[in-house]
C-alpha atoms as a PDB file:
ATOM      1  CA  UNK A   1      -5.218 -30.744  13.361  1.00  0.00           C
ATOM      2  CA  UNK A   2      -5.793 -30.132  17.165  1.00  0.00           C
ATOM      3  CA  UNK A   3      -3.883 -33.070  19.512  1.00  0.00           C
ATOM      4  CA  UNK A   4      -6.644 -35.345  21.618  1.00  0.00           C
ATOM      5  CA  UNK A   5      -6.641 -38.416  22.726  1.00  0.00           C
ATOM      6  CA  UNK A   6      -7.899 -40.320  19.283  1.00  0.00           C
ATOM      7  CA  UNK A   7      -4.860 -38.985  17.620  1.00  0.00           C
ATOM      8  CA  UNK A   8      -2.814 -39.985  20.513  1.00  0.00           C
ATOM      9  CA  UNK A   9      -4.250 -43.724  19.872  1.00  0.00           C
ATOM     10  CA  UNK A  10      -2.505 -43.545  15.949  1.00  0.00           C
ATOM     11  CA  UNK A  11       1.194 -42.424  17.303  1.00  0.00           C
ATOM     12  CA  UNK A  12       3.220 -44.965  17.119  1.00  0.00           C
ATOM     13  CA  UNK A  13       5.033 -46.140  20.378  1.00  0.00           C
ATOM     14  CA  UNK A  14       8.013 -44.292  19.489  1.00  0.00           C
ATOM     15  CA  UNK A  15       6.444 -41.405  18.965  1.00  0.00           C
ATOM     16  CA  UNK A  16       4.426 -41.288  22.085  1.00  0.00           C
ATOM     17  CA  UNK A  17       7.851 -41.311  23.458  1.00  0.00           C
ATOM     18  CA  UNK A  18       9.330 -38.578  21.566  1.00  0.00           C
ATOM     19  CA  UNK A  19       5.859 -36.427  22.453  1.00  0.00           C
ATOM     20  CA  UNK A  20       6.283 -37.003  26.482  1.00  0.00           C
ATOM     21  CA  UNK A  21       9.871 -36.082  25.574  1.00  0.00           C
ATOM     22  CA  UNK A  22       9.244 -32.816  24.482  1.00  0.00           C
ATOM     23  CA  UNK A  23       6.951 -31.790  26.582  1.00  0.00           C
ATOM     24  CA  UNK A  24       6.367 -29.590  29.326  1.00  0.00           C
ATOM     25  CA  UNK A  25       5.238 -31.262  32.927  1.00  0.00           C
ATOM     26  CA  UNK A  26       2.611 -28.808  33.372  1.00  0.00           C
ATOM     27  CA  UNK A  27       0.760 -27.504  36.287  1.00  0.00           C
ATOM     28  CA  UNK A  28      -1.186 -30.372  38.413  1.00  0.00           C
ATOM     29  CA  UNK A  29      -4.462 -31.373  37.356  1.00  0.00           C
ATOM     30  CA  UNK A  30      -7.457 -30.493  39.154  1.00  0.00           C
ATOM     31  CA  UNK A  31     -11.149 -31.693  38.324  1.00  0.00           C
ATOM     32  CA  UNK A  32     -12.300 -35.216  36.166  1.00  0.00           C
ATOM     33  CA  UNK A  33     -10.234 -36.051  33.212  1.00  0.00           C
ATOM     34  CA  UNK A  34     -11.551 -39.176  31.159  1.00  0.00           C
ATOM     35  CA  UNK A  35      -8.949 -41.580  30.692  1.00  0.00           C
ATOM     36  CA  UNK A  36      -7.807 -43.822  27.203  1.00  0.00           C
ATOM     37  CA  UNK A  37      -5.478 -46.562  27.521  1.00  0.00           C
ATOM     38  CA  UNK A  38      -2.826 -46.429  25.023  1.00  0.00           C
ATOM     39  CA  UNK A  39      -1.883 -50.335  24.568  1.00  0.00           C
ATOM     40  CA  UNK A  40      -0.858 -51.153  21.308  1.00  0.00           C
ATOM     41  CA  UNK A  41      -0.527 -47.454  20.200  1.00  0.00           C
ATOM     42  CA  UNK A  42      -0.670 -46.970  16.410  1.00  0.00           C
ATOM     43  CA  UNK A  43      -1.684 -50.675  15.637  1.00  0.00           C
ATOM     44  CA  UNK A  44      -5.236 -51.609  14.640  1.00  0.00           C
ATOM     45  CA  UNK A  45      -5.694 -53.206  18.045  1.00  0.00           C
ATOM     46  CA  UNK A  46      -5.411 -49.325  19.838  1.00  0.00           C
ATOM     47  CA  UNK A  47      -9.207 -48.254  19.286  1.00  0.00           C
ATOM     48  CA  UNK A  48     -10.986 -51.279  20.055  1.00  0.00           C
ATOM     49  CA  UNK A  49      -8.554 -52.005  23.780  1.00  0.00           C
ATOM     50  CA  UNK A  50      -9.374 -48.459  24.501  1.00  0.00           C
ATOM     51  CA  UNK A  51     -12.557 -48.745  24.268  1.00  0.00           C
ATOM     52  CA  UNK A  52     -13.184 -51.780  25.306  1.00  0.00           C
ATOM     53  CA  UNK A  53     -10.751 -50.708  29.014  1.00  0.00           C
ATOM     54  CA  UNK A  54     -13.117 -47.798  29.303  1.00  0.00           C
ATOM     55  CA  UNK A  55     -16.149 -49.410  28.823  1.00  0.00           C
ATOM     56  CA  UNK A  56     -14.998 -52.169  31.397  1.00  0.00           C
ATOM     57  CA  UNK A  57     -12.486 -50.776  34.196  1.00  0.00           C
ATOM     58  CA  UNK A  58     -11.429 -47.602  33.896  1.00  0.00           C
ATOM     59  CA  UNK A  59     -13.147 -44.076  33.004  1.00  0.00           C
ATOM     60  CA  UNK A  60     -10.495 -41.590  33.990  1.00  0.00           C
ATOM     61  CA  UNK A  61      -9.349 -40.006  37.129  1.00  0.00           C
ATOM     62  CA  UNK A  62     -10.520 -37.192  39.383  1.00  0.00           C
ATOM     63  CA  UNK A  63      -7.731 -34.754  40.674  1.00  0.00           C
ATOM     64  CA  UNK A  64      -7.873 -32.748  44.006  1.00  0.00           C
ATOM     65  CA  UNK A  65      -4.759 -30.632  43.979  1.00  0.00           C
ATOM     66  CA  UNK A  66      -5.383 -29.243  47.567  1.00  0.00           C
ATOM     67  CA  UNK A  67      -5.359 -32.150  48.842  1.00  0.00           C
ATOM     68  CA  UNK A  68      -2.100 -33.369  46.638  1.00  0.00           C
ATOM     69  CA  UNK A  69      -4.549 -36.721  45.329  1.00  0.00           C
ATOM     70  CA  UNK A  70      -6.467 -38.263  43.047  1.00  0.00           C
ATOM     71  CA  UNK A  71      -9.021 -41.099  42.603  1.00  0.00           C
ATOM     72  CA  UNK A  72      -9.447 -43.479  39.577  1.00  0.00           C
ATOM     73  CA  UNK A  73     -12.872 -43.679  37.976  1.00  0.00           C
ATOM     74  CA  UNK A  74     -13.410 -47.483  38.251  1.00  0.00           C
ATOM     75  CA  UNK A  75     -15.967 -49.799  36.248  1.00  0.00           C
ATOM     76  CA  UNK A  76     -19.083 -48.765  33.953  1.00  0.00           C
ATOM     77  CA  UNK A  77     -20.116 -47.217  37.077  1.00  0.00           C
ATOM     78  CA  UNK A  78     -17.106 -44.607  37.055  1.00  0.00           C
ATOM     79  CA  UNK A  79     -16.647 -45.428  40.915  1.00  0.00           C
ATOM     80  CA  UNK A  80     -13.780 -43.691  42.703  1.00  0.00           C
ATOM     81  CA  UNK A  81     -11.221 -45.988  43.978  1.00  0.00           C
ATOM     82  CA  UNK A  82      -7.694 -46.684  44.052  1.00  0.00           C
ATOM     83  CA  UNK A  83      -6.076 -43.080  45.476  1.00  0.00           C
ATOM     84  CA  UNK A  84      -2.834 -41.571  44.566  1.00  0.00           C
ATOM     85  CA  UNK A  85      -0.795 -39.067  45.607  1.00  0.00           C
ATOM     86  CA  UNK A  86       0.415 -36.545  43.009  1.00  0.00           C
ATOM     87  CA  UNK A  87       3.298 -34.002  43.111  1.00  0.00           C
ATOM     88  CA  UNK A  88       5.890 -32.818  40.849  1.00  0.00           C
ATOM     89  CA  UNK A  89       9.388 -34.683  40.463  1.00  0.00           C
ATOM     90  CA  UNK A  90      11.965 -35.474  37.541  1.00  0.00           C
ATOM     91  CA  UNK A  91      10.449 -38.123  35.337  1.00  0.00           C
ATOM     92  CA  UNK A  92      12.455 -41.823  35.648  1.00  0.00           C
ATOM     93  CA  UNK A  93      12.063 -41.330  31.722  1.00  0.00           C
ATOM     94  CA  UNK A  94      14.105 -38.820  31.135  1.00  0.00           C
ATOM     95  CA  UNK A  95      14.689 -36.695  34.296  1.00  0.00           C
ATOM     96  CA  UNK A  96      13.368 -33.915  33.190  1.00  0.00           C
ATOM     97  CA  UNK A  97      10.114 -32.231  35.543  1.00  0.00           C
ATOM     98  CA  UNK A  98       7.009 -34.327  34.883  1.00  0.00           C
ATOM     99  CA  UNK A  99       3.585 -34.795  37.533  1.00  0.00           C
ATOM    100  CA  UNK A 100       4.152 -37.871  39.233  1.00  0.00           C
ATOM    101  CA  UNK A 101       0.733 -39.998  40.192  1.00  0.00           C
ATOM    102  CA  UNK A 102       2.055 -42.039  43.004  1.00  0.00           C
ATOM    103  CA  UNK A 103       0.560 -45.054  44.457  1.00  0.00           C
ATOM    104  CA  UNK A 104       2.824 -46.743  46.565  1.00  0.00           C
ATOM    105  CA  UNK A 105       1.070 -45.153  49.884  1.00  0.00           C
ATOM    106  CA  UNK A 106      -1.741 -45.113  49.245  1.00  0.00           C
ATOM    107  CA  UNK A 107      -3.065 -48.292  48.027  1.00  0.00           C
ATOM    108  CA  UNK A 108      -2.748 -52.320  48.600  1.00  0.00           C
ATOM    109  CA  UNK A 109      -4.215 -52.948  45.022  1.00  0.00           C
ATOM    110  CA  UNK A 110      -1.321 -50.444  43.603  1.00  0.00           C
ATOM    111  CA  UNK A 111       0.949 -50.220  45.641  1.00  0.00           C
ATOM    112  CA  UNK A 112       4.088 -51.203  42.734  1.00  0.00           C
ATOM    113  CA  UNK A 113       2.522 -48.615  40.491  1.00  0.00           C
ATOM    114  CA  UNK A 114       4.121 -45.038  39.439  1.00  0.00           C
ATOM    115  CA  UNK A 115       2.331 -43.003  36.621  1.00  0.00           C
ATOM    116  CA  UNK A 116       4.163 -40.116  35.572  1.00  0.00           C
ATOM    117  CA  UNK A 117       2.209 -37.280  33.220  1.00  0.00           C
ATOM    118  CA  UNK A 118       3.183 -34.581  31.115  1.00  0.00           C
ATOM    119  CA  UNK A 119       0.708 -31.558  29.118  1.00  0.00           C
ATOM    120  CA  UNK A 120       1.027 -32.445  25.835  1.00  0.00           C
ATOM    121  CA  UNK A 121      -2.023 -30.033  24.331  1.00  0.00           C
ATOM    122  CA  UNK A 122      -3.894 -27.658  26.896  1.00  0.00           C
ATOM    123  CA  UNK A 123      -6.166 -29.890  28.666  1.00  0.00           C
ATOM    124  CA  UNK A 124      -4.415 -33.027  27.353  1.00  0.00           C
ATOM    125  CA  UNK A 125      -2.011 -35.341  29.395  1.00  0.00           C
ATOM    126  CA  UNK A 126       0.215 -38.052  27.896  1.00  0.00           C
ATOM    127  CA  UNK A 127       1.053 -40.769  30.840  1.00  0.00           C
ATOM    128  CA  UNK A 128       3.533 -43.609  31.408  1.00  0.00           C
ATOM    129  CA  UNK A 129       3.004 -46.437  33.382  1.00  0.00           C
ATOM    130  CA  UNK A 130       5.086 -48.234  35.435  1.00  0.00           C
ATOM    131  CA  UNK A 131       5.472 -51.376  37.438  1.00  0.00           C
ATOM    132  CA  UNK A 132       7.842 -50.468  39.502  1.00  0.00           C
ATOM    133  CA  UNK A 133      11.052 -49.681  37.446  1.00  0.00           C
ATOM    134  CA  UNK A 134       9.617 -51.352  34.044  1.00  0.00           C
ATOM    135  CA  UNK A 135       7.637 -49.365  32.069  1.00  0.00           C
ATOM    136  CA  UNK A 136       4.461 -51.342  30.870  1.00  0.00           C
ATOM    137  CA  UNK A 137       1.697 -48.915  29.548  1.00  0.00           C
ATOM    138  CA  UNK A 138       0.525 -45.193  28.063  1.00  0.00           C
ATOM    139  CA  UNK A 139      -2.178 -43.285  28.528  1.00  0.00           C
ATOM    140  CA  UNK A 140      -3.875 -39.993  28.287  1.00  0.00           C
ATOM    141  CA  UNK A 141      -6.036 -37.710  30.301  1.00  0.00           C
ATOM    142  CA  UNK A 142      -8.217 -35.177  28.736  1.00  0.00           C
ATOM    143  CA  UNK A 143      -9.675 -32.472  30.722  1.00  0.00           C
ATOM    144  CA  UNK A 144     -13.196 -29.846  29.570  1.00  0.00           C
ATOM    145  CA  UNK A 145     -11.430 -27.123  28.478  1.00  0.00           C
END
């Protein structure tokens, strides 16, 4: 069964973790990816959260690699907002290479928040989330492949 971000949504915490572990950085994203929150991952809470945060605030993100950014699809409206810049660096997970999405720059809103992603099917990105050193949240990223 081909990874996406559903069966992301029924790994366990854990074994999110053991996924990003394993896997490669990848190259930088370029073009819209739509965007699942992964909060409560595995639990019977992880569907309806997801689609409830996509519905709501977030859609995804929009990556311009020449330009070494992104935006964040905000709202029902899927309005770009809240930039980052993105680059590759060793992962505060596990210090191996990872895409870091980097906010601290570039935005008042965000300015605590680090994502770091890693290609964990083609197309697919699993993300971490965190506040500055705590890790709080997952996610994924899927790309049209």
């Amino acid at each position: 069964m081909a990874l996406d971000s559903d069966r992301l949504l029924g790994m366990t915490s854990a074994e999110l973790d053991q996924l990003f572990g394993q896997s490669p950085a990848g190259p930088v994203p370029r073009g819209r990816a739509r965007g699942t929150v992964l909060f409560l991952p595995g639990s019977r809470l992880a569907r309806p959260v997801a689609g409830a945060a996509r519905a709501l605030l977030w859609q995804g993100k929009v990556f311009d690699p020449d330009r070494r950014g992104l935006r964040n699809l905000i709202s029902p409206l899927s309005v770009p907002s809240v930039r980052a810049d993105v680059y590759p660096e060793a992962s505060w997970v596990d210090a191996r290479p990872c895409i870091v999405l980097d906010y601290s720059r570039t935005s008042h809103v965000a300015h605590w928040i680090r994502d770091e992603i890693r290609e964990v099917a083609p197309g697919l990105y699993l993300g971490v989330v965190f506040w500055g050193r705590r890790q709080i949240l997952k996610f994924s990223l899927a790309f049209a492949t």
